[in-house]
N, C-alpha and C. Protein backbone atom coordinates (compact mmCIF):
# COMPACT_ATOMS: atom_id res chain seq x y z
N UNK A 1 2.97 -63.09 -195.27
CA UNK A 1 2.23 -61.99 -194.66
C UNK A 1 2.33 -60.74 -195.52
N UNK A 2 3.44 -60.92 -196.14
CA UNK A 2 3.63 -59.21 -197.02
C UNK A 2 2.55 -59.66 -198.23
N UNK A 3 2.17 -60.80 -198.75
CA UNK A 3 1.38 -60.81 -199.73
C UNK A 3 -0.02 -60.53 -199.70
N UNK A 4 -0.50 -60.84 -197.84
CA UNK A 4 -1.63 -60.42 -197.61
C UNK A 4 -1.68 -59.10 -197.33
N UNK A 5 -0.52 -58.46 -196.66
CA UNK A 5 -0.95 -56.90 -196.45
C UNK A 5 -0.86 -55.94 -198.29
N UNK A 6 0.09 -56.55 -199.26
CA UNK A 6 -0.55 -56.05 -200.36
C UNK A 6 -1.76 -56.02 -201.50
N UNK A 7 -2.01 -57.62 -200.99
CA UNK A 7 -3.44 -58.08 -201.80
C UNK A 7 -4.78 -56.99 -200.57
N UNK A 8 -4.18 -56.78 -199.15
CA UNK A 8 -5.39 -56.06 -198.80
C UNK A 8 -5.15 -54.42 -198.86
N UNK A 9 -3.75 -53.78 -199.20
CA UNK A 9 -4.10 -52.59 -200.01
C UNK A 9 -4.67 -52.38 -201.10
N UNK A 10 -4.17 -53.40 -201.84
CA UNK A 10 -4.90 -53.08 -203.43
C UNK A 10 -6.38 -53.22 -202.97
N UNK A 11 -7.05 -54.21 -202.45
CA UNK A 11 -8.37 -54.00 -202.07
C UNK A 11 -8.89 -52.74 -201.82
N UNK A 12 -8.42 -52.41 -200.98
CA UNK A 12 -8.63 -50.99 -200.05
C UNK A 12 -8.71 -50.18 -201.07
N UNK A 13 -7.78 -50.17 -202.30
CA UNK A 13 -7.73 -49.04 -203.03
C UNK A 13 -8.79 -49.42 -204.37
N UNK A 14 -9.09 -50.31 -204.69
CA UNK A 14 -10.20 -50.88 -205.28
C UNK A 14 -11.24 -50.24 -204.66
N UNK A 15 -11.58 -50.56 -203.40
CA UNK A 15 -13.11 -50.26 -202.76
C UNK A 15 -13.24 -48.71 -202.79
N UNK A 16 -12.27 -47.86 -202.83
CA UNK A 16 -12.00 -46.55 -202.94
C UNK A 16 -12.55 -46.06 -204.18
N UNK A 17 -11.96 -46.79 -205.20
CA UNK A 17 -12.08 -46.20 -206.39
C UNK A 17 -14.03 -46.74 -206.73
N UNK A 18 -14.38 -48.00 -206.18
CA UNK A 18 -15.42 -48.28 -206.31
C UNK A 18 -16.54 -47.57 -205.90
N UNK A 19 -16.28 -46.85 -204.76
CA UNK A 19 -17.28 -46.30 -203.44
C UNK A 19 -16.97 -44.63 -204.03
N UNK A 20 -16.00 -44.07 -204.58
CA UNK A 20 -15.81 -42.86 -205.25
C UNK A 20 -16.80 -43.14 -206.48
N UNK A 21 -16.63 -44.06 -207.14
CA UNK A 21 -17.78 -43.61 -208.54
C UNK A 21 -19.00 -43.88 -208.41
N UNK A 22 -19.38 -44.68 -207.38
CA UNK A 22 -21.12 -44.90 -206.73
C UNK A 22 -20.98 -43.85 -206.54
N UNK A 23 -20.28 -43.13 -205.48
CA UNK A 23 -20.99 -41.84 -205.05
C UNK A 23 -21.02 -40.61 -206.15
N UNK A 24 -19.80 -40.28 -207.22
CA UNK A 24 -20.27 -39.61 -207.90
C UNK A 24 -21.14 -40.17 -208.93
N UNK A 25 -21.62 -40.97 -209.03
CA UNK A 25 -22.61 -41.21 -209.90
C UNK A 25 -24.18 -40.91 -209.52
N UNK A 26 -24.55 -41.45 -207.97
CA UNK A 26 -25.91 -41.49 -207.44
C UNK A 26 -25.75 -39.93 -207.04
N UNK A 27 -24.91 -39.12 -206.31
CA UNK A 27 -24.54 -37.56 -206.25
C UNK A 27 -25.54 -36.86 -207.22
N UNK A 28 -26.02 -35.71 -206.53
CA UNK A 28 -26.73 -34.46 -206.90
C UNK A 28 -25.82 -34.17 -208.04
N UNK A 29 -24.68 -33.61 -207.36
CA UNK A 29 -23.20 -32.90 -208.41
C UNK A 29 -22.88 -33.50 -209.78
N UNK A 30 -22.73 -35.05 -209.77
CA UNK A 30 -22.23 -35.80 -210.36
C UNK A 30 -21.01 -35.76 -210.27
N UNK A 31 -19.92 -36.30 -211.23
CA UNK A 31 -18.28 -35.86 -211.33
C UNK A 31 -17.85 -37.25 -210.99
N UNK A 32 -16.15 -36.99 -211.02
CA UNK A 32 -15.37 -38.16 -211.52
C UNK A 32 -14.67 -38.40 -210.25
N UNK A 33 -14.49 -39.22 -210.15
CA UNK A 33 -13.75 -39.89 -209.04
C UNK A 33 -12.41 -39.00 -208.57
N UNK A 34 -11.88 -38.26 -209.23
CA UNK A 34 -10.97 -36.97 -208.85
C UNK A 34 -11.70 -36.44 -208.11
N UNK A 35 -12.75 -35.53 -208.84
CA UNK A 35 -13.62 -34.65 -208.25
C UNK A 35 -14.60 -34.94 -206.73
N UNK A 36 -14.93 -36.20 -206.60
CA UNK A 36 -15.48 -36.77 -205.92
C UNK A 36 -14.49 -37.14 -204.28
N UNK A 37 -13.27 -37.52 -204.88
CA UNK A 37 -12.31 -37.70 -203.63
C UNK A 37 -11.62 -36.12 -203.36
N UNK A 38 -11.84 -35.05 -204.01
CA UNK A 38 -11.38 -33.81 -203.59
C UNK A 38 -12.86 -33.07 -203.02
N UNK A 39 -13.91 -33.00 -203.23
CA UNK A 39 -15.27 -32.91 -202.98
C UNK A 39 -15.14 -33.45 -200.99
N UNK A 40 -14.44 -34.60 -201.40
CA UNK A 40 -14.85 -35.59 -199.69
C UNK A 40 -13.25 -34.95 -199.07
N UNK A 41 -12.55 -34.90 -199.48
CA UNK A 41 -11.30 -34.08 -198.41
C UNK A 41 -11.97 -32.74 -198.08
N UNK A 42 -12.56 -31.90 -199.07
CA UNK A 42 -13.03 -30.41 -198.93
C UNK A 42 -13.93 -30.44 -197.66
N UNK A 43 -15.15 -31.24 -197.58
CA UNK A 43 -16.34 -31.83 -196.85
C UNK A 43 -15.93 -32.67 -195.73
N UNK A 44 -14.79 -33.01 -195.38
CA UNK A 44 -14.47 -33.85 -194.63
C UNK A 44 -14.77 -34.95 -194.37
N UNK A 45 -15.46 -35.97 -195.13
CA UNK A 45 -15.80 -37.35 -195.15
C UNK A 45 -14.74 -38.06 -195.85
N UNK A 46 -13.34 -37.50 -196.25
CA UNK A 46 -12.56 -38.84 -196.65
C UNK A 46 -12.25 -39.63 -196.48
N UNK A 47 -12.08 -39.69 -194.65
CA UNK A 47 -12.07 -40.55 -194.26
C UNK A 47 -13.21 -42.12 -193.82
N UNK A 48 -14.39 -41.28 -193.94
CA UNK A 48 -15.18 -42.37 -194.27
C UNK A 48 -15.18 -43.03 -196.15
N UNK A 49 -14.51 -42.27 -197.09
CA UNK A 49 -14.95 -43.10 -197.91
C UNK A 49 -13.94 -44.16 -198.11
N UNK A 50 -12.54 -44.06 -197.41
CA UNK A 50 -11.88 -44.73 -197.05
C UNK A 50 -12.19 -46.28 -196.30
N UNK A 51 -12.78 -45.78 -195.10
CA UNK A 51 -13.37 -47.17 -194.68
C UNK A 51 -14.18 -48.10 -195.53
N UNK A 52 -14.90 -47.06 -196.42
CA UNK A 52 -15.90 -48.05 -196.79
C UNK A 52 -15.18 -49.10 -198.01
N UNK A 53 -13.80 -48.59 -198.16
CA UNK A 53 -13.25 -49.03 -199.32
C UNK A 53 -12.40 -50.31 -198.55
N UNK A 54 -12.24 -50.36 -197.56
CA UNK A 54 -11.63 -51.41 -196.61
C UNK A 54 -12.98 -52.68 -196.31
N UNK A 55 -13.78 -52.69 -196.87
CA UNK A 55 -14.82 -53.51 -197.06
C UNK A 55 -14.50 -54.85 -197.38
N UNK A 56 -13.83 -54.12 -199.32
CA UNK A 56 -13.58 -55.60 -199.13
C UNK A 56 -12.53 -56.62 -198.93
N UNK A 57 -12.01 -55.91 -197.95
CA UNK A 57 -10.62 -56.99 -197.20
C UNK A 57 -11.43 -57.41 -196.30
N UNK A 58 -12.71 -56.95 -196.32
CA UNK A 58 -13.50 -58.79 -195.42
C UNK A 58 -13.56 -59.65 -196.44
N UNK A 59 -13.70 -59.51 -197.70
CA UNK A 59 -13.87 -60.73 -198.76
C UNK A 59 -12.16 -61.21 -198.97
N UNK A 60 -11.35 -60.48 -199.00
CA UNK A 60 -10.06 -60.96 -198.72
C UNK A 60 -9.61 -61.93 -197.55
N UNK A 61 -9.69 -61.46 -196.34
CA UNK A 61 -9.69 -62.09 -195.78
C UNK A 61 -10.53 -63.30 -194.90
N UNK A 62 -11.54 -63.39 -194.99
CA UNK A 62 -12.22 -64.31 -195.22
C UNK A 62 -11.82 -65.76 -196.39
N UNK A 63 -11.53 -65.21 -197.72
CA UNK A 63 -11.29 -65.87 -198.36
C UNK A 63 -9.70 -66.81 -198.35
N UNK A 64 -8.67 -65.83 -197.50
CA UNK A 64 -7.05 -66.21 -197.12
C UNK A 64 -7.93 -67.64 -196.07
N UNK A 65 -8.44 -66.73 -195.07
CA UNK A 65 -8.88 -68.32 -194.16
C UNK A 65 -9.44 -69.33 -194.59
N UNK A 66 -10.09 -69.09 -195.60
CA UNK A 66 -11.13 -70.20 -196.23
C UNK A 66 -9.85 -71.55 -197.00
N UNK A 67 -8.71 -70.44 -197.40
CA UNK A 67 -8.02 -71.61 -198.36
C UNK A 67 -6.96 -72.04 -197.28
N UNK A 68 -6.89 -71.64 -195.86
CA UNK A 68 -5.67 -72.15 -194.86
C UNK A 68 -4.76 -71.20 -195.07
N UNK A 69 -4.85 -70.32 -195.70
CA UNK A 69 -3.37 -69.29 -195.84
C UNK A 69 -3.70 -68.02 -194.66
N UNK A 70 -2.84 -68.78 -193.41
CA UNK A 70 -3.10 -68.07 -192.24
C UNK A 70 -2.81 -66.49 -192.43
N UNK A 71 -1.27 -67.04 -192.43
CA UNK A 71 -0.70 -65.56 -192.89
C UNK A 71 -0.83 -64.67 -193.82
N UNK A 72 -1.42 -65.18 -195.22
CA UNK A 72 -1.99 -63.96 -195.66
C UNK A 72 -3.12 -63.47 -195.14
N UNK A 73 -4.09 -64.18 -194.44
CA UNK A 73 -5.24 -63.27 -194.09
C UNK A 73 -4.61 -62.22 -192.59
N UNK A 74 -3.62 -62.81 -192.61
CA UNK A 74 -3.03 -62.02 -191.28
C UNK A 74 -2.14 -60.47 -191.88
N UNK A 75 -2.05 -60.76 -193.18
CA UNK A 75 -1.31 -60.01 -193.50
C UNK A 75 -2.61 -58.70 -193.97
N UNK A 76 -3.68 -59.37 -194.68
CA UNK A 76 -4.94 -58.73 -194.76
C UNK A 76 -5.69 -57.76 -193.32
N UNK A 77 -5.78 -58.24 -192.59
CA UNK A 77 -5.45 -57.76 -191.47
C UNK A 77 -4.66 -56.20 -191.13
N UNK A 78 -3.35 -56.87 -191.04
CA UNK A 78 -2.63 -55.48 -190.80
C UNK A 78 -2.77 -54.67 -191.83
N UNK A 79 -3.15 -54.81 -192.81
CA UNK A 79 -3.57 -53.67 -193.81
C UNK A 79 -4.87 -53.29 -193.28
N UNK A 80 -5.83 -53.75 -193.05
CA UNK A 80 -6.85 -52.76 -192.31
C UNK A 80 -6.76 -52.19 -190.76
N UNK A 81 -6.04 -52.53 -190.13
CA UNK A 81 -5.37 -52.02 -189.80
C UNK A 81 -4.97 -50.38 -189.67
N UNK A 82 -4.17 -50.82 -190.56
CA UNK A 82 -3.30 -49.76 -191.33
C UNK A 82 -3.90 -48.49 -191.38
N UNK A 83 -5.02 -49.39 -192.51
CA UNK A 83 -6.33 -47.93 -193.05
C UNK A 83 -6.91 -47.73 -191.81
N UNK A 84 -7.74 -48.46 -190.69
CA UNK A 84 -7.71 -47.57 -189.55
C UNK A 84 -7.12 -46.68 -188.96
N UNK A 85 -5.85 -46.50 -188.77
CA UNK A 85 -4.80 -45.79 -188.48
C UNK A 85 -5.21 -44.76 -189.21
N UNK A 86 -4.55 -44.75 -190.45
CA UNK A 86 -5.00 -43.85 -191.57
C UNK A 86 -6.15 -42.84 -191.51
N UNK A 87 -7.16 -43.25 -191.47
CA UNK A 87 -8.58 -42.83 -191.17
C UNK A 87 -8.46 -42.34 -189.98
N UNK A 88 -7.75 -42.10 -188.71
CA UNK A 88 -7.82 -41.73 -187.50
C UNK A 88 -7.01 -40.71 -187.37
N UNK A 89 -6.09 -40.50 -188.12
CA UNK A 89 -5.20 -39.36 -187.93
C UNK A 89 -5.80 -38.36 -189.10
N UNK A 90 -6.62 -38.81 -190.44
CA UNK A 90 -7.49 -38.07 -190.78
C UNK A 90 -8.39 -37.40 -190.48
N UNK A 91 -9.02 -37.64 -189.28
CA UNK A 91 -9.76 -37.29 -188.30
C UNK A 91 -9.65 -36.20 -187.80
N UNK A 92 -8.28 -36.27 -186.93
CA UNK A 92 -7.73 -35.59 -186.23
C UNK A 92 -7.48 -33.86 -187.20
């Protein structure tokens, strides 16, 4: 289970870094993925670009079930989870 909740942070932080340079790239502003994740704390959408970066721990987990590895997709799981949490007290 600890291997799925780290294979679905690194995801999370993958989809982050992924969904930060789409957006500064297609962006009016342009700028770098620094600029872009300080841009979305300033603006208050960090927490959505967060979610969107929890995306692909559906391809994670999906893929833990596909091969029978219960518990890592369970572990995938509590990492989104997690980033829900995360994203909710960001909110706040």
């Amino acid at each position: 289970m600890i291997i799925g909740a780290l294979v679905g942070l690194t995801a999370n932080i993958f989809g982050l870094i992924i969904v930060g340079f789409l957006t500064g790239h297609f962006s009016n502003r342009g700028g770098n993925l620094i600029q872009v994740i300080d841009a979305a704390h300033n603006e208050g959408f960090l927490g959505k670009l967060i979610s969107l970066g929890a995306v692909l721990n559906l391809v994670c987990f999906f893929y833990f079930l596909k091969q029978n590895q219960d518990s890592r997709a369970a572990g995938v799981l509590a990492a989104t989870i997690l980033t829900a949490v995360v994203t909710f007290i960001i909110k706040l």
